[in-house]
PDB file of N, CA and C in Angstrom:
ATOM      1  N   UNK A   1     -12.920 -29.386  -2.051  1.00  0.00           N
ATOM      2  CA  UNK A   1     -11.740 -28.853  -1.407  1.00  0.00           C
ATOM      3  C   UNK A   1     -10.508 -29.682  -1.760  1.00  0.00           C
ATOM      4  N   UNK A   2     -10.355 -31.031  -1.798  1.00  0.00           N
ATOM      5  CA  UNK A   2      -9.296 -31.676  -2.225  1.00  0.00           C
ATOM      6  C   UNK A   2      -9.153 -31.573  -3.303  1.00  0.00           C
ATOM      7  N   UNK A   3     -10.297 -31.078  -5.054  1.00  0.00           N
ATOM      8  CA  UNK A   3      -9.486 -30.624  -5.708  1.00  0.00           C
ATOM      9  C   UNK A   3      -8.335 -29.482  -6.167  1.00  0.00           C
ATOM     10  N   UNK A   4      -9.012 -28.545  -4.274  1.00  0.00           N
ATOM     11  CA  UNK A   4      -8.349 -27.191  -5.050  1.00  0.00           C
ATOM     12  C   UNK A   4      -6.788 -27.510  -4.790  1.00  0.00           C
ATOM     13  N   UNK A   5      -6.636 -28.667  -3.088  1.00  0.00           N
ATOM     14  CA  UNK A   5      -5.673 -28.723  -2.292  1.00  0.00           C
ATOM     15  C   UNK A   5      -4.469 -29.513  -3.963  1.00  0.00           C
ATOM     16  N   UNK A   6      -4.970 -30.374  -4.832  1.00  0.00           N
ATOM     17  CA  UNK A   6      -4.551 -30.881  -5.702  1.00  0.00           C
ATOM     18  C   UNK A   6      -4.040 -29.828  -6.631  1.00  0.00           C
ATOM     19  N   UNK A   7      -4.358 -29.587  -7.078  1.00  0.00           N
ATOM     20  CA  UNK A   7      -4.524 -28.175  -7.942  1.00  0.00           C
ATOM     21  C   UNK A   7      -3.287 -27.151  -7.644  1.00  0.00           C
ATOM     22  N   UNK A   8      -3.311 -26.784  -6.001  1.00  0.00           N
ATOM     23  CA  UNK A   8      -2.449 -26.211  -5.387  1.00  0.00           C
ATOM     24  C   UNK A   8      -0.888 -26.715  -5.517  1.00  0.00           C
ATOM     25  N   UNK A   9      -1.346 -28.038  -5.270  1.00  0.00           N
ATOM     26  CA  UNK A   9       0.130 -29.034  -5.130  1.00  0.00           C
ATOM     27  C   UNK A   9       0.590 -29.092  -6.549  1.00  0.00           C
ATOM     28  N   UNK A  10      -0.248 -29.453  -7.481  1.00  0.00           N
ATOM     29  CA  UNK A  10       0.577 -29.031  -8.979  1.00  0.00           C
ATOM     30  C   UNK A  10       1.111 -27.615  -9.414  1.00  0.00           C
ATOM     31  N   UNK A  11       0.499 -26.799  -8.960  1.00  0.00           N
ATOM     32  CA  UNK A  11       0.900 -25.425  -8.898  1.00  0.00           C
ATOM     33  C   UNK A  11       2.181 -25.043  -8.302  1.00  0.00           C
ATOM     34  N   UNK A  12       2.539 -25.440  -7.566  1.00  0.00           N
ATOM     35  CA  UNK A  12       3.490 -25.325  -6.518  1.00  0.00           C
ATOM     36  C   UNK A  12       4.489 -26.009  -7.047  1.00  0.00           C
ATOM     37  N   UNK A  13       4.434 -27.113  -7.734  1.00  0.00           N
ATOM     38  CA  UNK A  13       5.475 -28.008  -8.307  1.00  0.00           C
ATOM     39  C   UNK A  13       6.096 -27.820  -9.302  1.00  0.00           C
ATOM     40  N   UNK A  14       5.572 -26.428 -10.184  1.00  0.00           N
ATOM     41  CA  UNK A  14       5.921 -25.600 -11.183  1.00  0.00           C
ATOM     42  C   UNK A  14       6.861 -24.850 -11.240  1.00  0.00           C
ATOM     43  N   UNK A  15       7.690 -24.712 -11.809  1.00  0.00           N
ATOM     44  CA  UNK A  15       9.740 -23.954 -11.854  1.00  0.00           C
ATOM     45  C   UNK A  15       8.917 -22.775 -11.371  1.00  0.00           C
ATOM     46  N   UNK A  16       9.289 -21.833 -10.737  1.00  0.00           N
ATOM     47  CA  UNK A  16       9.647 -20.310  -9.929  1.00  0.00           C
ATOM     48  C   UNK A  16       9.021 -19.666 -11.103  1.00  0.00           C
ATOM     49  N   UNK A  17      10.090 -19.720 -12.385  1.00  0.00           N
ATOM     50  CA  UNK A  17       9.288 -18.790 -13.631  1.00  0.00           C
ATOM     51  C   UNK A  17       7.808 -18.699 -14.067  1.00  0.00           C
ATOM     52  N   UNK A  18       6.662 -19.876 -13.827  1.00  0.00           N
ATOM     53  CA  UNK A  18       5.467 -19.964 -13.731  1.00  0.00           C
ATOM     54  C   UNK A  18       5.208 -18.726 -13.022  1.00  0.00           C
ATOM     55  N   UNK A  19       5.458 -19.596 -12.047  1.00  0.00           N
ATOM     56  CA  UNK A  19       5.206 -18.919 -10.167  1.00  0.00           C
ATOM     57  C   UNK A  19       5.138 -17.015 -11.216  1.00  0.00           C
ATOM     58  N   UNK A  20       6.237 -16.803 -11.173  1.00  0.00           N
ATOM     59  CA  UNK A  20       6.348 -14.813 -11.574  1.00  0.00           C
ATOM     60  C   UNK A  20       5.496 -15.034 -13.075  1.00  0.00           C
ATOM     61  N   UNK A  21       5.221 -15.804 -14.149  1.00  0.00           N
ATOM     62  CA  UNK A  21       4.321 -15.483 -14.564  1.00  0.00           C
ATOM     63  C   UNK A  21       2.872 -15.245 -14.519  1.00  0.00           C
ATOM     64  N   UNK A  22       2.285 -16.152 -13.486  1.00  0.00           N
ATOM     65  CA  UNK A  22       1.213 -16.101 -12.618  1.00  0.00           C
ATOM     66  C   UNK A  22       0.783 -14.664 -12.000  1.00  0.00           C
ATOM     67  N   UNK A  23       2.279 -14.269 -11.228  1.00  0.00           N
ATOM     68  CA  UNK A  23       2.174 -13.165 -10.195  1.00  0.00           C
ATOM     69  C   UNK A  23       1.974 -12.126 -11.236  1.00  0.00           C
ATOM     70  N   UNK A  24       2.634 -11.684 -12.291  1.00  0.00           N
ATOM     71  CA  UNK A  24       2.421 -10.560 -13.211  1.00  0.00           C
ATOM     72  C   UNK A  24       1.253 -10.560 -14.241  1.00  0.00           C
ATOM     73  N   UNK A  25       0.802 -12.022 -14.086  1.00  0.00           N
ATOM     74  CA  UNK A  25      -0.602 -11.438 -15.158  1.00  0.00           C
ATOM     75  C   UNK A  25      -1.907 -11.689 -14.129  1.00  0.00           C
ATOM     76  N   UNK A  26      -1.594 -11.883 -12.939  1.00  0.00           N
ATOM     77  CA  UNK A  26      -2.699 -11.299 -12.074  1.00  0.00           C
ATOM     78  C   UNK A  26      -2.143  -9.550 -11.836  1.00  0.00           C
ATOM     79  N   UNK A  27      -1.341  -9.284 -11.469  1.00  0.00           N
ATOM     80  CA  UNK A  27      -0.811  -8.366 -11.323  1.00  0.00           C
ATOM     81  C   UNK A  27      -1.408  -7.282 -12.662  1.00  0.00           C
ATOM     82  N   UNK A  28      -1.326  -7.801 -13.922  1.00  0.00           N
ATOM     83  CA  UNK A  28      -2.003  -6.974 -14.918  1.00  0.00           C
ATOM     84  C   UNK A  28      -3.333  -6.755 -15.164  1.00  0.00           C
ATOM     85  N   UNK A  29      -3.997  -7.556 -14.713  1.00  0.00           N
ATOM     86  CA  UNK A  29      -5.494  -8.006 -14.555  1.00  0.00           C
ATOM     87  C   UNK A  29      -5.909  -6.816 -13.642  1.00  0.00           C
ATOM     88  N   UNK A  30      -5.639  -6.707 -12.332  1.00  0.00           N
ATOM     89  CA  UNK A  30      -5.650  -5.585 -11.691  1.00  0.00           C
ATOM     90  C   UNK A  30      -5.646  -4.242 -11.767  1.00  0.00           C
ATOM     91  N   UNK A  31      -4.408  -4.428 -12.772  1.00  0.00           N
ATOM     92  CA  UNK A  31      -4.014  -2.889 -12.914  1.00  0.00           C
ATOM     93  C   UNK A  31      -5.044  -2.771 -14.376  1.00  0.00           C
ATOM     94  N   UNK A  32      -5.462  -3.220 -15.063  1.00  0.00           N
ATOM     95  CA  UNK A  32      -6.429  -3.358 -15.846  1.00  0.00           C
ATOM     96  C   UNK A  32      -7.819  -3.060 -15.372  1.00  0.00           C
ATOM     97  N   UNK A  33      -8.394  -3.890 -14.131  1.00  0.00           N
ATOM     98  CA  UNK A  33      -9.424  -3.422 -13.633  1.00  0.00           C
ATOM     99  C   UNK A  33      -9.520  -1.878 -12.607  1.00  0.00           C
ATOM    100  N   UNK A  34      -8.774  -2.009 -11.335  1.00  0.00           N
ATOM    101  CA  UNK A  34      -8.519  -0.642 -10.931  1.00  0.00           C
ATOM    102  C   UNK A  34      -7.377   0.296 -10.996  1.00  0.00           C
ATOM    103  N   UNK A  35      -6.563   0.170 -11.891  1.00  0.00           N
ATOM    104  CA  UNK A  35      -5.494   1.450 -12.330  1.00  0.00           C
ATOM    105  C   UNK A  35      -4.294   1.814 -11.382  1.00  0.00           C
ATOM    106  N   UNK A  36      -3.618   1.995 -11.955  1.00  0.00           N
ATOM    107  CA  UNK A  36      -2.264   1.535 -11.582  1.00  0.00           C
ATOM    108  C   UNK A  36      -2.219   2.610  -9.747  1.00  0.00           C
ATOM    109  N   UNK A  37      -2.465   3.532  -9.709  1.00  0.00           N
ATOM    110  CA  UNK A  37      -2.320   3.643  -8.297  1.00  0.00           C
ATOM    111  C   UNK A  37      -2.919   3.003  -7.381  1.00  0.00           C
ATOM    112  N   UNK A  38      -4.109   2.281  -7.366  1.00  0.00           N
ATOM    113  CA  UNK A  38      -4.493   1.657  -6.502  1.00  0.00           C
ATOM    114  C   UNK A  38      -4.265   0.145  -6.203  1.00  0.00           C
ATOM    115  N   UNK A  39      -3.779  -0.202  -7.087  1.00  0.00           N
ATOM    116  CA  UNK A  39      -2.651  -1.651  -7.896  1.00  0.00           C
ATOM    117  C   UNK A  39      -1.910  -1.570  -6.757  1.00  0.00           C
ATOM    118  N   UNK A  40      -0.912  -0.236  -7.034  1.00  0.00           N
ATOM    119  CA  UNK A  40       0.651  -0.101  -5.921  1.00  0.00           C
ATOM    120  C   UNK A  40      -0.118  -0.010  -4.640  1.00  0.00           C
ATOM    121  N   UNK A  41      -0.538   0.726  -4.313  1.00  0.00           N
ATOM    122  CA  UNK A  41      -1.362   1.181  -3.151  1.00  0.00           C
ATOM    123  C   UNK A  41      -1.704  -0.136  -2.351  1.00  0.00           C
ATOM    124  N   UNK A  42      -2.403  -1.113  -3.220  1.00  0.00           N
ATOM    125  CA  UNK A  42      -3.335  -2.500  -2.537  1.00  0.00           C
ATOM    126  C   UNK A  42      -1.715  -3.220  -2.377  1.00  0.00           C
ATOM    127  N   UNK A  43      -0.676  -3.387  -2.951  1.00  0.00           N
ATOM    128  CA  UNK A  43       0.697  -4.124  -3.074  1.00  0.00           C
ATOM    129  C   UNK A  43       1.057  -3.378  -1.826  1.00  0.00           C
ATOM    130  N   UNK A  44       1.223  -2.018  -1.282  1.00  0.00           N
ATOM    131  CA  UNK A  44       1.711  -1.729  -0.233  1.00  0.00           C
ATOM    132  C   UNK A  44       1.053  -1.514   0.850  1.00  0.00           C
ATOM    133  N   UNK A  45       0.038  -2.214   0.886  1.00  0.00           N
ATOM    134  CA  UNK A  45      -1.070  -2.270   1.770  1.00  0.00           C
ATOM    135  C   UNK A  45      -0.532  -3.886   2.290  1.00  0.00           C
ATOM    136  N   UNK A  46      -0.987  -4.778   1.229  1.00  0.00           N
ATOM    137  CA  UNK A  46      -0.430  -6.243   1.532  1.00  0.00           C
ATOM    138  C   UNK A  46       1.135  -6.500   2.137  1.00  0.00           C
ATOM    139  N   UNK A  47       2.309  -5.817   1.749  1.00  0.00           N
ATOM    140  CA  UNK A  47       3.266  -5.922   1.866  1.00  0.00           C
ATOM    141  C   UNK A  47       3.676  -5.162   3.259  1.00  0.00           C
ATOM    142  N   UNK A  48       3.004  -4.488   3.767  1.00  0.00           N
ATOM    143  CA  UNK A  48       2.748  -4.105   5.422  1.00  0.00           C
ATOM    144  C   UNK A  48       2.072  -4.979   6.277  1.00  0.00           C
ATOM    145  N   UNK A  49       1.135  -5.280   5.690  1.00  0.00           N
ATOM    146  CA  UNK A  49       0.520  -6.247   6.471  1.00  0.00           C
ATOM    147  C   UNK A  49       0.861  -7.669   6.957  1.00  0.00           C
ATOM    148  N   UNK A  50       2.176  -8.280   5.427  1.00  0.00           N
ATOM    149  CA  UNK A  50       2.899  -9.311   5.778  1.00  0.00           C
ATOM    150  C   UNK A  50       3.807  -9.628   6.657  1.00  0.00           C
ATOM    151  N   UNK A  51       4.324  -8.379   6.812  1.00  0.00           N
ATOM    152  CA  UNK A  51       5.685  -7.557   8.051  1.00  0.00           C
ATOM    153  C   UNK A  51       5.156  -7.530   9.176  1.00  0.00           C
ATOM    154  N   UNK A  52       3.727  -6.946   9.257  1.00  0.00           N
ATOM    155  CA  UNK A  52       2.976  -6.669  10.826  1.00  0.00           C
ATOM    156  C   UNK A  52       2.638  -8.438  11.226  1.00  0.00           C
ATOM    157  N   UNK A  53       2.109  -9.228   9.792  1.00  0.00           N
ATOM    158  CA  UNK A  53       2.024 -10.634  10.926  1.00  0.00           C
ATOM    159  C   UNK A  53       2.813 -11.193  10.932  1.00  0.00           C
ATOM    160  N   UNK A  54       4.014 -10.922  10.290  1.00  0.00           N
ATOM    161  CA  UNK A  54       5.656 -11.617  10.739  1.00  0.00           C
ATOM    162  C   UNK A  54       6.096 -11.177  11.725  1.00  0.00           C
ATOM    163  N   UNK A  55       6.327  -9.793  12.395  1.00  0.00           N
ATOM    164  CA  UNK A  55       6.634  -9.558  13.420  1.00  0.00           C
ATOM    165  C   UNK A  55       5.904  -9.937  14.607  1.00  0.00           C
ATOM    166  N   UNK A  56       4.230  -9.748  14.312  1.00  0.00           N
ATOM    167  CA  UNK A  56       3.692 -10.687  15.544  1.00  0.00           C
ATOM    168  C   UNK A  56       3.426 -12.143  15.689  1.00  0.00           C
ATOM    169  N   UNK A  57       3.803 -12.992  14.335  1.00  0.00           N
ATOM    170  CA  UNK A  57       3.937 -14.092  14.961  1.00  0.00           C
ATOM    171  C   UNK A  57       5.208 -14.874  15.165  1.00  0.00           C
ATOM    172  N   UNK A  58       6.368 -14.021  15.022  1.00  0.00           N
ATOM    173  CA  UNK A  58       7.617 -14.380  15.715  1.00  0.00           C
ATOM    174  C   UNK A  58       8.166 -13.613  16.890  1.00  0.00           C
ATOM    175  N   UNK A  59       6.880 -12.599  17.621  1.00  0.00           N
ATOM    176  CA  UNK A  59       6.871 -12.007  19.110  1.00  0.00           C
ATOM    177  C   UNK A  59       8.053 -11.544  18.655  1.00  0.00           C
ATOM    178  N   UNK A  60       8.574 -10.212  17.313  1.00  0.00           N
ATOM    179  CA  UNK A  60       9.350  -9.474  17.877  1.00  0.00           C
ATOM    180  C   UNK A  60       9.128  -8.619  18.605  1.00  0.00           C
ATOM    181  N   UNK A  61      10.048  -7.316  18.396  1.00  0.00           N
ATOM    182  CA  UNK A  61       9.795  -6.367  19.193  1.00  0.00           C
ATOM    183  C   UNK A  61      10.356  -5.408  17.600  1.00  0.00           C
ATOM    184  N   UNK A  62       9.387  -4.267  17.693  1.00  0.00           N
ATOM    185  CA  UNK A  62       9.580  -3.001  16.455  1.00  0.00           C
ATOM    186  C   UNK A  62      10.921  -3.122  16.490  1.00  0.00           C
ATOM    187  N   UNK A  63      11.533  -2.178  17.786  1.00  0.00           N
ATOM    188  CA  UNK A  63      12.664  -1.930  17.433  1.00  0.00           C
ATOM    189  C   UNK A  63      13.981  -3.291  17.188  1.00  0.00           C
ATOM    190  N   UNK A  64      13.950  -4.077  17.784  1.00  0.00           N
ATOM    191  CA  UNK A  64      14.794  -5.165  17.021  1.00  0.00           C
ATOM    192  C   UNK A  64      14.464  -5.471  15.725  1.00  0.00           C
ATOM    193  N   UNK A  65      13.568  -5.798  14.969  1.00  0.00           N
ATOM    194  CA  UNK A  65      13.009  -5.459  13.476  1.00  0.00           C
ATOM    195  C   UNK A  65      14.117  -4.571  12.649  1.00  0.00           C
ATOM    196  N   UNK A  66      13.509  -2.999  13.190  1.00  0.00           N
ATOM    197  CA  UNK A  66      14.637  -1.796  12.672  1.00  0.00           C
ATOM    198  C   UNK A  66      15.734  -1.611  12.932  1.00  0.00           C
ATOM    199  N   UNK A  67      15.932  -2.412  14.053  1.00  0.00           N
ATOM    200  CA  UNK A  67      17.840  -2.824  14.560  1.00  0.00           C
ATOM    201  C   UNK A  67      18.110  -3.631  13.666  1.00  0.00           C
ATOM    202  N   UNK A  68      17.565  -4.693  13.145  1.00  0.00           N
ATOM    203  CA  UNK A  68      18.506  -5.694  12.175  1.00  0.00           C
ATOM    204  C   UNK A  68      18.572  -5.179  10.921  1.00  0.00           C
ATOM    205  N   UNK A  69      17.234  -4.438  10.507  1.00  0.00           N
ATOM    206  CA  UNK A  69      17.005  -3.870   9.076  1.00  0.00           C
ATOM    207  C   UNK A  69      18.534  -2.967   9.220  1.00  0.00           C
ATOM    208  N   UNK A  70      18.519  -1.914   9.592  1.00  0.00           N
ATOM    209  CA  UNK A  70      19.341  -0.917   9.609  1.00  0.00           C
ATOM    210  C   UNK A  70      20.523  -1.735   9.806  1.00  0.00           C
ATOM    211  N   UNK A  71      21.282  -2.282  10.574  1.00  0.00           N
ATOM    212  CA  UNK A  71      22.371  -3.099  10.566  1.00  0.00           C
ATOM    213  C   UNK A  71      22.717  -3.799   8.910  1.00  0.00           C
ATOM    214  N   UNK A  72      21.488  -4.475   8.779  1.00  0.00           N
ATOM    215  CA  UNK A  72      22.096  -5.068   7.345  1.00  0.00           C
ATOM    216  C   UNK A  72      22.646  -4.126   6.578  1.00  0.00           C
ATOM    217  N   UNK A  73      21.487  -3.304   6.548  1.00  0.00           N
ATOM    218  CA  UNK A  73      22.198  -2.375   5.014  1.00  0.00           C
ATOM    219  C   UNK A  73      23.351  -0.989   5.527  1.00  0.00           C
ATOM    220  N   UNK A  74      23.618  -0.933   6.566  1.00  0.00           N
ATOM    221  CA  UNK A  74      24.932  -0.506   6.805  1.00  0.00           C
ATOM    222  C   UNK A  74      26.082  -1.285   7.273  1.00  0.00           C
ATOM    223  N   UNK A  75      26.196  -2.618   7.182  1.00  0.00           N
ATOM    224  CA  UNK A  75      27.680  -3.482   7.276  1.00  0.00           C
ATOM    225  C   UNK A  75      28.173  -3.661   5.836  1.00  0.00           C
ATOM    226  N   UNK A  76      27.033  -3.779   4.774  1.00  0.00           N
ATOM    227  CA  UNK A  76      27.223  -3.791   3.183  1.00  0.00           C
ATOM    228  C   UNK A  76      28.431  -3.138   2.379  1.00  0.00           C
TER     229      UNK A  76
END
């Protein structure tokens, strides 16, 4: 386990551009193994799910969520 925690920490210490090269050739790997709709599909599956445990572990409330969302992009 402390090598992965090592491993991690060099990873992490890597410029941003790694970081998105990482993300897109797992990202291709995927869409390589199960095909591009279920690729997007599993991405908007995860990307709901990140929102549902952000909102419950900063005890919002839905509608303040969609109150700020909607506010931002109409003061723009």
């Amino acid at each position: 386990m402390n090598g992965l925690w090592k491993a991690w920490a060099w990873f992490s210490s890597l410029p941003h551009r790694y970081h998105g090269l990482a993300a897109a050739v797992l990202f291709w790997i995927l869409w390589m193994i199960f095909g591009f709709w279920r690729v997007l599909l599993l991405a908007v599956l995860a990307a709901a799910g990140y929102a549902l445990g952000r909102v419950w572990e900063e005890q919002q409330s839905w509608r303040r969520v969609l109150e700020r969302l909607l506010t931002d992009r109409t003061t723009e």
